[in-house]
C-alpha atoms as a PDB file:
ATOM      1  CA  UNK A   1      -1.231 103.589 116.367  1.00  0.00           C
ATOM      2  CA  UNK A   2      -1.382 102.416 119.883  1.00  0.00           C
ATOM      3  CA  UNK A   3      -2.501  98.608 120.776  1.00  0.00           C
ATOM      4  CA  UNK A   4      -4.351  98.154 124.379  1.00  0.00           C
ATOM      5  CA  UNK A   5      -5.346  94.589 125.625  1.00  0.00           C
ATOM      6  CA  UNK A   6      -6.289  92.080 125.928  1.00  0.00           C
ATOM      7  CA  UNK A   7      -9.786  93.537 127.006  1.00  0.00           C
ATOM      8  CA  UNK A   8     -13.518  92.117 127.721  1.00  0.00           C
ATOM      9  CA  UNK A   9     -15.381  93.504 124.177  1.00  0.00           C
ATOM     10  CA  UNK A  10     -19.104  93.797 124.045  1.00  0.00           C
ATOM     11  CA  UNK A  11     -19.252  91.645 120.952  1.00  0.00           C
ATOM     12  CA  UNK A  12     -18.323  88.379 123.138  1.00  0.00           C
ATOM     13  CA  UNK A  13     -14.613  87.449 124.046  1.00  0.00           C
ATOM     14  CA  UNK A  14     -11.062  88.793 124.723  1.00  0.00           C
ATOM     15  CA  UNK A  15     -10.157  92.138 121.530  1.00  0.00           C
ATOM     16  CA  UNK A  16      -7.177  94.144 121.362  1.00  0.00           C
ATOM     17  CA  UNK A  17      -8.088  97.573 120.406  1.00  0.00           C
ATOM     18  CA  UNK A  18      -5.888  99.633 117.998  1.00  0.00           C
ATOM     19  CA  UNK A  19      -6.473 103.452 118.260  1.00  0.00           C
ATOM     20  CA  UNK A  20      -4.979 105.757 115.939  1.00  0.00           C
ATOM     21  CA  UNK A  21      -5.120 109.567 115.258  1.00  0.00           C
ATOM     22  CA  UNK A  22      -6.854 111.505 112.394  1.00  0.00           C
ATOM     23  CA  UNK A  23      -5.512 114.805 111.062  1.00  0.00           C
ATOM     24  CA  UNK A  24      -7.399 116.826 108.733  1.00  0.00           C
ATOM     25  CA  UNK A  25      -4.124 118.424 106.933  1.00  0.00           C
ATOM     26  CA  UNK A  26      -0.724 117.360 106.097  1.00  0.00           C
ATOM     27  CA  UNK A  27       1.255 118.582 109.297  1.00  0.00           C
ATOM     28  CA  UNK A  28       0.261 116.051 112.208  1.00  0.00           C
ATOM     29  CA  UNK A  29      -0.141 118.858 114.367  1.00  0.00           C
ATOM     30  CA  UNK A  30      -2.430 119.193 117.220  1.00  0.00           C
ATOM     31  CA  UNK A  31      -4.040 122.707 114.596  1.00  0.00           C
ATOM     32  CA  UNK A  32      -4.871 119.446 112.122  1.00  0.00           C
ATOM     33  CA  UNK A  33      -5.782 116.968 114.932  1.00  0.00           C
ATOM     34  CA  UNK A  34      -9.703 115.901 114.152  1.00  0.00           C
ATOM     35  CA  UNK A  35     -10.119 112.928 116.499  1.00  0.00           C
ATOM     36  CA  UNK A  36      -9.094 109.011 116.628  1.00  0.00           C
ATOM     37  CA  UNK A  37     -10.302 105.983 114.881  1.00  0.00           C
ATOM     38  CA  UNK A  38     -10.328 102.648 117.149  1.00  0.00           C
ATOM     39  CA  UNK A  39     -10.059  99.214 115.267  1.00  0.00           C
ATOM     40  CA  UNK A  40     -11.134  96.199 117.618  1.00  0.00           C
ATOM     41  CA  UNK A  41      -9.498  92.910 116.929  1.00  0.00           C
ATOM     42  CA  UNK A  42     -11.119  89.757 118.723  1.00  0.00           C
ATOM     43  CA  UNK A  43      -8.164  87.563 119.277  1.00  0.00           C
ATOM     44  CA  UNK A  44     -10.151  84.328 119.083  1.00  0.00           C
ATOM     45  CA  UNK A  45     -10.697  85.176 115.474  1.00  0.00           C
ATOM     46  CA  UNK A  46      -7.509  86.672 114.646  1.00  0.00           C
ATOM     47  CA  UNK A  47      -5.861  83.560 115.923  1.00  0.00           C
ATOM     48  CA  UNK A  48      -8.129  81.158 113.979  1.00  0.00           C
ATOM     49  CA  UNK A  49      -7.826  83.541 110.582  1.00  0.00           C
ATOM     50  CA  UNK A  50      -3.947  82.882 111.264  1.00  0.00           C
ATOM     51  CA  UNK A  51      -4.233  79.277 111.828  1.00  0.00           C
ATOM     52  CA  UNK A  52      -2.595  78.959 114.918  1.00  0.00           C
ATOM     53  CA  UNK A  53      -4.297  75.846 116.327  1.00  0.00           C
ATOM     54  CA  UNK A  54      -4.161  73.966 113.696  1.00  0.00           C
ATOM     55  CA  UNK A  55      -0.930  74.704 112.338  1.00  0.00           C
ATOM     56  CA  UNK A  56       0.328  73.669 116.047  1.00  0.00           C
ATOM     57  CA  UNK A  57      -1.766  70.598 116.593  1.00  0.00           C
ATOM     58  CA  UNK A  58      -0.255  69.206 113.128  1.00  0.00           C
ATOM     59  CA  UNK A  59       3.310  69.783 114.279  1.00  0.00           C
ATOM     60  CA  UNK A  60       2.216  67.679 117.934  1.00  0.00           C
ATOM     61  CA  UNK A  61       1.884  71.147 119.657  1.00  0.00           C
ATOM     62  CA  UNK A  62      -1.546  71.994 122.063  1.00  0.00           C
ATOM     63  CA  UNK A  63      -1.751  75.517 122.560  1.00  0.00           C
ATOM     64  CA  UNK A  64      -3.497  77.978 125.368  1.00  0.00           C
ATOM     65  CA  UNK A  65      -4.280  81.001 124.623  1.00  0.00           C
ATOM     66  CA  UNK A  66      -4.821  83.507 127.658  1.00  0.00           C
ATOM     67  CA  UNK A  67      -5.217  87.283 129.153  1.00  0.00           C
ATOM     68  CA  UNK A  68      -4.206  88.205 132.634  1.00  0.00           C
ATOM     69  CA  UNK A  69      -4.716  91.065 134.361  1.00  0.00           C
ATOM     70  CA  UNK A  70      -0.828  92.946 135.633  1.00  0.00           C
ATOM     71  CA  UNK A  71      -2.620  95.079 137.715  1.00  0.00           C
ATOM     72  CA  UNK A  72      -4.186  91.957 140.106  1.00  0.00           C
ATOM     73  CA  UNK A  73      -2.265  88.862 141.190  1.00  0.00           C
ATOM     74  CA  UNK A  74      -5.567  87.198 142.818  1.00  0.00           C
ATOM     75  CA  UNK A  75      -7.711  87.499 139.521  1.00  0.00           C
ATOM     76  CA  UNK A  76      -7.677  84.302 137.493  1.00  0.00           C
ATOM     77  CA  UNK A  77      -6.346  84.168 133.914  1.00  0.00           C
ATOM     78  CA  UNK A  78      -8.748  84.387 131.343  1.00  0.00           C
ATOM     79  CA  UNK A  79      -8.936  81.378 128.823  1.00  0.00           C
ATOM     80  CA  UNK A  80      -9.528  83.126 125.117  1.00  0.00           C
ATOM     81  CA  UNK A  81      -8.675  79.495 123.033  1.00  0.00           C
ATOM     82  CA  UNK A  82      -7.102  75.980 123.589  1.00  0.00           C
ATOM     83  CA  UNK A  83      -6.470  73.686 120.967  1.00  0.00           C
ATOM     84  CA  UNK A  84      -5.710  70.344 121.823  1.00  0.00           C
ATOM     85  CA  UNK A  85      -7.571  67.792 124.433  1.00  0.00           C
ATOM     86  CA  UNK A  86      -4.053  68.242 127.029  1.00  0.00           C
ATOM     87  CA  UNK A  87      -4.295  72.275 126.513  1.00  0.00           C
ATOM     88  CA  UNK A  88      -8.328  71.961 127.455  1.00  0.00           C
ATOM     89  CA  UNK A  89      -7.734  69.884 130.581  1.00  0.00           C
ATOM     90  CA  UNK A  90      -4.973  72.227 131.749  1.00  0.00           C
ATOM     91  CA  UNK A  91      -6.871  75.667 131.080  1.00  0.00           C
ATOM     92  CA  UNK A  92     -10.331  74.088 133.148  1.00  0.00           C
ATOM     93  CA  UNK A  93      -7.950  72.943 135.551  1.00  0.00           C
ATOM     94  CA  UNK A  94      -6.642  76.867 135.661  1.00  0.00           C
ATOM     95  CA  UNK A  95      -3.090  75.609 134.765  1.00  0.00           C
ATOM     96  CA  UNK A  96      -2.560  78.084 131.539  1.00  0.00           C
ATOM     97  CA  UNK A  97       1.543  77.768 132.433  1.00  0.00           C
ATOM     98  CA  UNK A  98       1.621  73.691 133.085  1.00  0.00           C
ATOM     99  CA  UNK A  99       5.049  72.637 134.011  1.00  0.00           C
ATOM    100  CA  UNK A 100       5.761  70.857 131.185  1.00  0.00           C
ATOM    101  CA  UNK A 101       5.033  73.778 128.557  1.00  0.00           C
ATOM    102  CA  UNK A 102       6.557  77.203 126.970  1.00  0.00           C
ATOM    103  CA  UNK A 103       4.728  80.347 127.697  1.00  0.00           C
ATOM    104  CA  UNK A 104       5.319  83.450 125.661  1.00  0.00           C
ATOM    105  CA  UNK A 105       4.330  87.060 126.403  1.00  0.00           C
ATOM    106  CA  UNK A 106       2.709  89.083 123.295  1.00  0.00           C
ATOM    107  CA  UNK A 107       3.191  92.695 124.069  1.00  0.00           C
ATOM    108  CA  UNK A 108       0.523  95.454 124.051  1.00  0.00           C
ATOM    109  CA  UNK A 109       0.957  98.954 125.021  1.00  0.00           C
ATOM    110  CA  UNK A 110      -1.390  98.163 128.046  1.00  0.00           C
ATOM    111  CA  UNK A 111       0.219  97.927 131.374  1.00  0.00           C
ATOM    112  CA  UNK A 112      -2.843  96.493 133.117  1.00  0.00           C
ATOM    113  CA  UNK A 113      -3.739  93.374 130.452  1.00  0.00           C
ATOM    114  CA  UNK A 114      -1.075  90.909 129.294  1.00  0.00           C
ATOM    115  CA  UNK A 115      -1.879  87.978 126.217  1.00  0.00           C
ATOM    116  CA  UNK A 116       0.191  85.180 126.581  1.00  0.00           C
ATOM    117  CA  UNK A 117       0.374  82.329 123.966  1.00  0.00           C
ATOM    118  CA  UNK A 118       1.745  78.895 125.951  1.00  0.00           C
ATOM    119  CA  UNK A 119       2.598  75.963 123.625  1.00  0.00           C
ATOM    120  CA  UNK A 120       2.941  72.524 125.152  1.00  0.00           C
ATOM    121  CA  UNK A 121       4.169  69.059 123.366  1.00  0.00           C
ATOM    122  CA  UNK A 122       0.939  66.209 122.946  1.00  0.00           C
ATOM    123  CA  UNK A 123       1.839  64.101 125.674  1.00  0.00           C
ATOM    124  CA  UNK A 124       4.500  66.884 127.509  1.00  0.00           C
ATOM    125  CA  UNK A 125       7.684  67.653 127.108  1.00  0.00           C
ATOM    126  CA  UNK A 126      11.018  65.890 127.986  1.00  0.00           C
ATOM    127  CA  UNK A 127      11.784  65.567 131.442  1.00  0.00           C
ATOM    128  CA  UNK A 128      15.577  65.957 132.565  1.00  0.00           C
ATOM    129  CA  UNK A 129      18.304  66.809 130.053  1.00  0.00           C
ATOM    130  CA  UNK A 130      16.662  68.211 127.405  1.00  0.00           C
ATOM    131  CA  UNK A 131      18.866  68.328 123.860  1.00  0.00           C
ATOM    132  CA  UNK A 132      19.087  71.696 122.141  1.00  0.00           C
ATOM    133  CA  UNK A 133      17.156  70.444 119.199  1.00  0.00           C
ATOM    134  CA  UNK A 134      14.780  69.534 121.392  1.00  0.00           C
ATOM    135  CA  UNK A 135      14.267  72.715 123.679  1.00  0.00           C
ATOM    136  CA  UNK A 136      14.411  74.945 119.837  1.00  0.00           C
ATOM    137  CA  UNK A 137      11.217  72.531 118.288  1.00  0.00           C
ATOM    138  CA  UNK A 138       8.884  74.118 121.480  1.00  0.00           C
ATOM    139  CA  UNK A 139      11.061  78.056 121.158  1.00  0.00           C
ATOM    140  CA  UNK A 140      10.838  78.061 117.565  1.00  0.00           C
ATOM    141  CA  UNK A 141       7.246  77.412 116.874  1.00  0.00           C
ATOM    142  CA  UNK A 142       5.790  79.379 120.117  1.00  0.00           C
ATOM    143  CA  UNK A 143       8.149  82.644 118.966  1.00  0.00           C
ATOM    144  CA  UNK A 144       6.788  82.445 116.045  1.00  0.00           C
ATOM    145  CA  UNK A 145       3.698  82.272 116.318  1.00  0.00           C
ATOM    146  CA  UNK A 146       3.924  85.085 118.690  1.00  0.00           C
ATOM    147  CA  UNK A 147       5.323  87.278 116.389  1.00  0.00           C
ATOM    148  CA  UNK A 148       2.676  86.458 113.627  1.00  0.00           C
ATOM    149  CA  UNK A 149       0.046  87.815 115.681  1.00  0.00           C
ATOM    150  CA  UNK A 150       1.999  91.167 117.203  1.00  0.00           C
ATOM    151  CA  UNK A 151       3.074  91.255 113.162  1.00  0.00           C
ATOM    152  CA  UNK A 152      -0.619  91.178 112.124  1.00  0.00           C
ATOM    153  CA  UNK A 153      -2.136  93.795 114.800  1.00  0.00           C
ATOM    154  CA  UNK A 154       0.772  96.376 113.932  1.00  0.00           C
ATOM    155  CA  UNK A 155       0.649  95.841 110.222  1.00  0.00           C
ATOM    156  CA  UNK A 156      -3.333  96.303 110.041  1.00  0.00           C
ATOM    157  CA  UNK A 157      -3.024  99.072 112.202  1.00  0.00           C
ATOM    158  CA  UNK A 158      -0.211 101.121 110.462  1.00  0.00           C
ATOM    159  CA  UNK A 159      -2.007 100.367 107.263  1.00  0.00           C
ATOM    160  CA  UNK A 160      -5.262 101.786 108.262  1.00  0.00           C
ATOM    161  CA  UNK A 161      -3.370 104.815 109.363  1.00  0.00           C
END
Protein backbone atom coordinates (compact mmCIF):
# COMPACT_ATOMS: atom_id res chain seq x y z
CA UNK A 1 0.00 0.00 0.00
CA UNK A 2 1.14 3.43 -0.82
CA UNK A 3 -0.15 6.64 1.33
CA UNK A 4 -0.36 10.14 -0.74
CA UNK A 5 -1.35 13.44 1.09
CA UNK A 6 -2.50 15.38 2.57
CA UNK A 7 -4.91 16.22 -0.44
CA UNK A 8 -8.18 18.53 -1.08
CA UNK A 9 -11.08 15.45 -1.19
CA UNK A 10 -14.40 16.10 -2.78
CA UNK A 11 -16.21 15.02 0.35
CA UNK A 12 -15.04 18.39 2.23
CA UNK A 13 -11.51 18.72 3.95
CA UNK A 14 -7.83 17.57 3.92
CA UNK A 15 -7.78 12.92 3.16
CA UNK A 16 -4.85 10.87 2.79
CA UNK A 17 -5.46 8.35 0.19
CA UNK A 18 -4.15 4.74 0.56
CA UNK A 19 -3.90 2.84 -2.80
CA UNK A 20 -3.14 -0.68 -2.94
CA UNK A 21 -2.88 -3.41 -5.68
CA UNK A 22 -5.29 -6.32 -6.49
CA UNK A 23 -4.08 -9.62 -7.95
CA UNK A 24 -6.38 -12.13 -9.15
CA UNK A 25 -3.94 -15.27 -8.29
CA UNK A 26 -1.45 -16.13 -5.75
CA UNK A 27 1.87 -14.87 -7.50
CA UNK A 28 1.76 -10.90 -7.28
CA UNK A 29 2.81 -10.79 -10.68
CA UNK A 30 2.03 -8.22 -13.19
CA UNK A 31 0.11 -11.91 -15.32
CA UNK A 32 -2.25 -11.69 -11.88
CA UNK A 33 -2.31 -7.84 -11.62
CA UNK A 34 -6.32 -6.84 -11.90
CA UNK A 35 -6.22 -3.19 -10.84
CA UNK A 36 -5.94 -1.04 -7.41
CA UNK A 37 -8.28 -0.30 -4.64
CA UNK A 38 -7.94 3.41 -3.11
CA UNK A 39 -9.09 3.91 0.61
CA UNK A 40 -9.59 7.76 1.45
CA UNK A 41 -9.00 8.76 5.01
CA UNK A 42 -10.24 12.40 6.02
CA UNK A 43 -7.76 13.38 8.61
CA UNK A 44 -10.18 15.62 10.50
CA UNK A 45 -12.03 12.48 11.35
CA UNK A 46 -9.28 10.18 11.79
CA UNK A 47 -7.82 12.58 14.26
CA UNK A 48 -11.08 13.06 16.23
CA UNK A 49 -11.82 8.96 16.09
CA UNK A 50 -8.19 8.92 17.77
CA UNK A 51 -8.84 11.54 20.23
CA UNK A 52 -6.14 13.70 19.63
CA UNK A 53 -7.61 17.04 20.76
CA UNK A 54 -8.92 16.08 23.56
CA UNK A 55 -6.49 13.80 24.86
CA UNK A 56 -3.99 16.96 24.38
CA UNK A 57 -6.16 19.70 25.74
CA UNK A 58 -6.52 17.48 29.08
CA UNK A 59 -2.76 17.14 29.44
CA UNK A 60 -2.57 21.46 28.92
CA UNK A 61 -1.53 20.83 25.23
CA UNK A 62 -3.42 23.04 22.10
CA UNK A 63 -2.78 21.40 19.00
CA UNK A 64 -2.72 22.55 15.04
CA UNK A 65 -3.20 20.39 12.71
CA UNK A 66 -1.97 21.39 9.07
CA UNK A 67 -1.03 20.42 5.22
CA UNK A 68 1.49 22.31 3.21
CA UNK A 69 2.27 22.08 -0.08
CA UNK A 70 6.59 20.99 -0.69
CA UNK A 71 6.24 21.79 -4.06
CA UNK A 72 5.31 25.85 -3.34
CA UNK A 73 6.93 28.03 -0.68
CA UNK A 74 4.38 31.08 -1.41
CA UNK A 75 1.14 28.89 -0.88
CA UNK A 76 -0.24 29.20 2.63
CA UNK A 77 -0.58 26.20 4.96
CA UNK A 78 -3.76 24.68 5.11
CA UNK A 79 -5.52 24.56 8.62
CA UNK A 80 -7.29 20.82 8.79
CA UNK A 81 -8.05 21.14 12.99
CA UNK A 82 -7.03 23.25 16.10
CA UNK A 83 -7.97 22.42 19.41
CA UNK A 84 -7.52 24.85 21.93
CA UNK A 85 -8.53 28.82 21.98
CA UNK A 86 -4.23 29.69 21.72
CA UNK A 87 -3.95 26.98 18.69
CA UNK A 88 -7.20 28.89 16.95
CA UNK A 89 -5.72 32.37 17.31
CA UNK A 90 -2.36 31.21 15.96
CA UNK A 91 -3.73 29.14 12.84
CA UNK A 92 -6.22 32.52 11.77
CA UNK A 93 -3.29 34.45 12.43
CA UNK A 94 -1.39 31.91 9.78
CA UNK A 95 1.17 31.08 12.56
CA UNK A 96 0.72 27.01 12.35
CA UNK A 97 4.70 26.86 13.74
CA UNK A 98 4.33 29.74 16.68
CA UNK A 99 7.58 30.23 18.38
CA UNK A 100 6.72 28.92 21.41
CA UNK A 101 5.48 25.36 20.09
CA UNK A 102 6.77 21.75 18.72
CA UNK A 103 5.99 20.91 15.19
CA UNK A 104 6.21 17.37 13.95
CA UNK A 105 6.27 16.07 10.36
CA UNK A 106 3.88 12.89 9.64
CA UNK A 107 5.27 11.24 6.60
CA UNK A 108 3.37 10.26 3.41
CA UNK A 109 4.77 8.85 0.34
CA UNK A 110 3.82 12.22 -1.38
CA UNK A 111 6.61 14.53 -2.18
CA UNK A 112 4.36 17.47 -3.05
CA UNK A 113 1.90 17.47 0.35
CA UNK A 114 3.35 17.37 3.87
CA UNK A 115 0.83 16.92 7.35
CA UNK A 116 2.33 18.33 10.18
CA UNK A 117 0.90 17.95 13.76
CA UNK A 118 2.35 21.16 16.04
CA UNK A 119 1.62 20.88 19.80
CA UNK A 120 1.96 23.99 21.91
CA UNK A 121 1.70 24.35 25.97
CA UNK A 122 -1.85 26.50 27.19
CA UNK A 123 -0.27 29.62 27.89
CA UNK A 124 3.35 28.74 25.83
CA UNK A 125 6.16 27.19 26.63
CA UNK A 126 9.18 28.07 28.88
CA UNK A 127 11.26 30.73 27.77
CA UNK A 128 15.18 30.43 28.37
CA UNK A 129 16.70 27.32 29.94
CA UNK A 130 14.37 24.86 29.48
CA UNK A 131 14.86 21.52 31.93
CA UNK A 132 14.93 18.16 30.18
CA UNK A 133 11.75 17.11 31.84
CA UNK A 134 10.40 19.92 30.60
CA UNK A 135 11.46 19.94 26.79
CA UNK A 136 10.37 15.63 26.93
CA UNK A 137 6.45 16.65 28.36
CA UNK A 138 5.99 18.75 24.69
CA UNK A 139 8.48 15.65 22.56
CA UNK A 140 6.78 12.94 24.20
CA UNK A 141 3.17 13.68 23.67
CA UNK A 142 3.59 15.38 20.00
CA UNK A 143 5.77 11.99 18.88
CA UNK A 144 3.30 10.19 19.92
CA UNK A 145 0.63 11.27 18.74
CA UNK A 146 2.32 11.39 15.47
CA UNK A 147 2.99 7.98 15.37
CA UNK A 148 -0.67 6.99 16.34
CA UNK A 149 -1.92 8.43 13.28
CA UNK A 150 1.05 7.14 10.64
CA UNK A 151 0.32 3.72 12.92
CA UNK A 152 -3.41 3.88 12.07
CA UNK A 153 -3.18 4.77 8.14
CA UNK A 154 -0.50 1.87 7.63
CA UNK A 155 -2.27 -0.64 9.79
CA UNK A 156 -5.81 -0.07 7.99
CA UNK A 157 -4.14 -0.11 4.88
CA UNK A 158 -2.01 -3.35 5.17
CA UNK A 159 -5.08 -4.92 6.62
CA UNK A 160 -7.31 -4.18 3.77
CA UNK A 161 -4.63 -5.58 1.58
Amino acid sequence: PVAAGPVPIVQGGMGILVRYPVYLGPTHTLEDFWGAGVVVFRVSDMLAAMNISEAHAADGYEVVVFAEDTQNATAPPIVIMTAGAGAAEAAAAGRVRPADSFTVRIETSDPNNALYLTTLKTGGLPTGAVPGSDVASVVVPTAVGALVIAGVVFGVALLSF
